[in-house]
Protein backbone atom coordinates (compact mmCIF):
# COMPACT_ATOMS: atom_id res chain seq x y z
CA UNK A 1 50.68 -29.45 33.04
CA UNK A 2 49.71 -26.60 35.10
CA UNK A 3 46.89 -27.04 36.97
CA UNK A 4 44.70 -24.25 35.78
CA UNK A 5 42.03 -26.35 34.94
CA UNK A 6 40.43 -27.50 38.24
CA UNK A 7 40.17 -23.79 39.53
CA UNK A 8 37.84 -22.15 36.65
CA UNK A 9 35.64 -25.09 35.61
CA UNK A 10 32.11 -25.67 37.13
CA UNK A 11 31.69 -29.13 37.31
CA UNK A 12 29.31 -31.10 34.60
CA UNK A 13 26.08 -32.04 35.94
CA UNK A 14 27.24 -35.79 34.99
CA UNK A 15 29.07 -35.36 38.35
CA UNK A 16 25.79 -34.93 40.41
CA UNK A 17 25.38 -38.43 40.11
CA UNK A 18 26.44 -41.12 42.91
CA UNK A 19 28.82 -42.80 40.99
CA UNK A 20 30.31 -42.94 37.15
CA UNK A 21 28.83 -45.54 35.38
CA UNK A 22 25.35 -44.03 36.33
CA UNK A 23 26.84 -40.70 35.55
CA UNK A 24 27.81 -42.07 32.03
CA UNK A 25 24.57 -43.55 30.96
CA UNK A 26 22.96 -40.18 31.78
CA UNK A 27 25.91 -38.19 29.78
CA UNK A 28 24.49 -36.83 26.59
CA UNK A 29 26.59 -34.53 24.13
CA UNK A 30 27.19 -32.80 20.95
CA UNK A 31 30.39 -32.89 18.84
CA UNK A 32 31.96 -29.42 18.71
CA UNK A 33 35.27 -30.04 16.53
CA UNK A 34 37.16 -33.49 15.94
CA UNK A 35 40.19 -33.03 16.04
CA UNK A 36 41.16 -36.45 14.43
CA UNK A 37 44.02 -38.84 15.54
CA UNK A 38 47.55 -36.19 14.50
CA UNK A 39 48.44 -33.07 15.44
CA UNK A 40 50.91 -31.84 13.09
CA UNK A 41 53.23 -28.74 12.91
CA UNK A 42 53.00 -25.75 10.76
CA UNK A 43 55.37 -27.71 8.54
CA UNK A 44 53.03 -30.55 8.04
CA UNK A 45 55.57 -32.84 9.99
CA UNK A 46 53.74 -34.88 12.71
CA UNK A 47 53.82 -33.32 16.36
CA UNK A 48 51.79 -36.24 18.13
CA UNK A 49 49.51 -38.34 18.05
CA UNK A 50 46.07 -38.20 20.36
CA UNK A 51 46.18 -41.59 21.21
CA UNK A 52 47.91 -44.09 23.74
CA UNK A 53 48.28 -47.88 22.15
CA UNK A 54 47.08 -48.67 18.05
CA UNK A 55 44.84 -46.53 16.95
CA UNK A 56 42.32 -43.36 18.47
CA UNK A 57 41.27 -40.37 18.01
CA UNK A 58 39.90 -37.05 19.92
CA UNK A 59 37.06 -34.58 20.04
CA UNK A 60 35.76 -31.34 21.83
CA UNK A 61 32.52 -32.38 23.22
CA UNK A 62 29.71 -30.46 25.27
CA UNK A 63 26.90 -31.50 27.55
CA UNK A 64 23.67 -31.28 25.74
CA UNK A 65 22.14 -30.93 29.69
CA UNK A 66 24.27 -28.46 31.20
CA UNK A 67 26.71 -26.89 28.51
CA UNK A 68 29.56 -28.10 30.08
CA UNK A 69 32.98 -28.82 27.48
CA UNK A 70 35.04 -31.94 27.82
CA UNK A 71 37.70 -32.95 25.52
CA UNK A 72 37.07 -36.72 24.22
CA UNK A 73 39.60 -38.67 23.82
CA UNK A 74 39.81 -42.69 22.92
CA UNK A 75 41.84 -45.87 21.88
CA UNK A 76 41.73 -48.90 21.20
CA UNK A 77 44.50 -52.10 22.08
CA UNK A 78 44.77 -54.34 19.56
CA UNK A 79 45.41 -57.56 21.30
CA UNK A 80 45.81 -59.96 18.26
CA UNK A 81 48.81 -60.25 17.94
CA UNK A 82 48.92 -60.92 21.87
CA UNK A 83 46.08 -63.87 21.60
CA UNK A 84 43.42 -61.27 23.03
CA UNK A 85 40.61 -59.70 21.96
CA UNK A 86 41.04 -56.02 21.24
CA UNK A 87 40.09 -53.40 24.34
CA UNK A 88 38.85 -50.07 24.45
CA UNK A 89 39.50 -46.81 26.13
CA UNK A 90 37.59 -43.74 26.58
CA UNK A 91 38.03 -40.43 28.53
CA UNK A 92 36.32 -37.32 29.54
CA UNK A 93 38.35 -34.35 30.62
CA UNK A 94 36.26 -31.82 31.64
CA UNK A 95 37.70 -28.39 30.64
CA UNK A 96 36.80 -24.88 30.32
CA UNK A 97 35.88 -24.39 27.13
CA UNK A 98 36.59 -25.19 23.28
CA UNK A 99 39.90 -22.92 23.33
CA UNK A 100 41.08 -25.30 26.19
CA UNK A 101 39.93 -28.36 24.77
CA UNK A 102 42.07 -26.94 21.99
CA UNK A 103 45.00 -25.66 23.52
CA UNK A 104 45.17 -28.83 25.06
CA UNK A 105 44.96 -31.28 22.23
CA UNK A 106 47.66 -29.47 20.30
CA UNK A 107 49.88 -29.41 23.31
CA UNK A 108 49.53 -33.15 24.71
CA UNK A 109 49.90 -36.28 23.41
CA UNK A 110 47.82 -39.03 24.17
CA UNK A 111 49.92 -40.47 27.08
CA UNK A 112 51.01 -36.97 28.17
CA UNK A 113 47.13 -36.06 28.53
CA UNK A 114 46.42 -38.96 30.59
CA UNK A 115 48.83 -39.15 33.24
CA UNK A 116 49.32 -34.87 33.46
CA UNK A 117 45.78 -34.19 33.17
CA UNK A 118 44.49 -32.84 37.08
CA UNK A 119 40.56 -31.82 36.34
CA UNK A 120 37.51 -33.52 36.80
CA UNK A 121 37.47 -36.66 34.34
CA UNK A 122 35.58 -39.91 34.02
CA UNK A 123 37.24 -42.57 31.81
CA UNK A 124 36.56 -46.41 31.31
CA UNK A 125 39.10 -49.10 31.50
CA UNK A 126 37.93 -52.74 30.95
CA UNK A 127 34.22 -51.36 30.08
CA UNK A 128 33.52 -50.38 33.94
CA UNK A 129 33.40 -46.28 34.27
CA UNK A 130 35.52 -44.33 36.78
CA UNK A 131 35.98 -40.65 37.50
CA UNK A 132 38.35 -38.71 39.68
CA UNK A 133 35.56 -36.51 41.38
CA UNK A 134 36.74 -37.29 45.18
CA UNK A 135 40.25 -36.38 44.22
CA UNK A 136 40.00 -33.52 42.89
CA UNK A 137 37.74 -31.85 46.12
């Protein structure tokens, strides 16, 4: 993924705070599309899915504080079959506007997204919050 991201976006003011899982509680936002869990070709063929493991979904969101867009994306594990209970995933990527968040979520699968991704992003894993904020200085 080219990393035109990181040079046009001003950062959310979610990133103002000392660390992410303050920066998450603070985090309020509107829905501006969902774009559901397939993105499909022109054929009606599926292209990908905007998930990693079972089953997930994804959204354009913005910051109700600061305007900011971010595309939303989560999943969930199910660990049933695996004698565990099931865990959830979310992400933030912070991205220049809806036509980015949907540019994209048409181009990147779920997987794809998260390791190519190299803007500002907070995410959780295991319900604690993280964000990339020093890396991407």
């Amino acid at each position: 993924m080219k990393n035109q991201i990181v040079e046009n976006v001003k950062p959310c003011c979610i990133f103002s705070y000392a660390d992410a899982p303050t920066a998450i509680k603070h985090f309020e936002y509107e829905v501006l599309e969902n774009f559901g869990k397939i993105v499909r070709n022109e054929d009606g063929t599926i292209k990908h899915y905007t998930y990693i493991w079972d089953r997930g979904g994804r959204s354009a969101v913005r910051c109700k504080k600061c305007g900011a867009v971010f595309l939303y994306q989560w999943t969930e594990f199910d660990g049933y079959y695996l004698g565990k209970s099931d865990e959830y995933y979310e992400s933030y990527f912070l991205v220049k506007d809806l036509d980015e968040a949907i540019l994209l979520n048409n181009n990147y699968n779920g997987f794809k997204l998260e390791m190519e991704f190299k803007g500002l992003k907070i995410w959780t894993i295991d319900d604690v919050w993280h964000w990339n904020k020093e890396d991407t200085k």
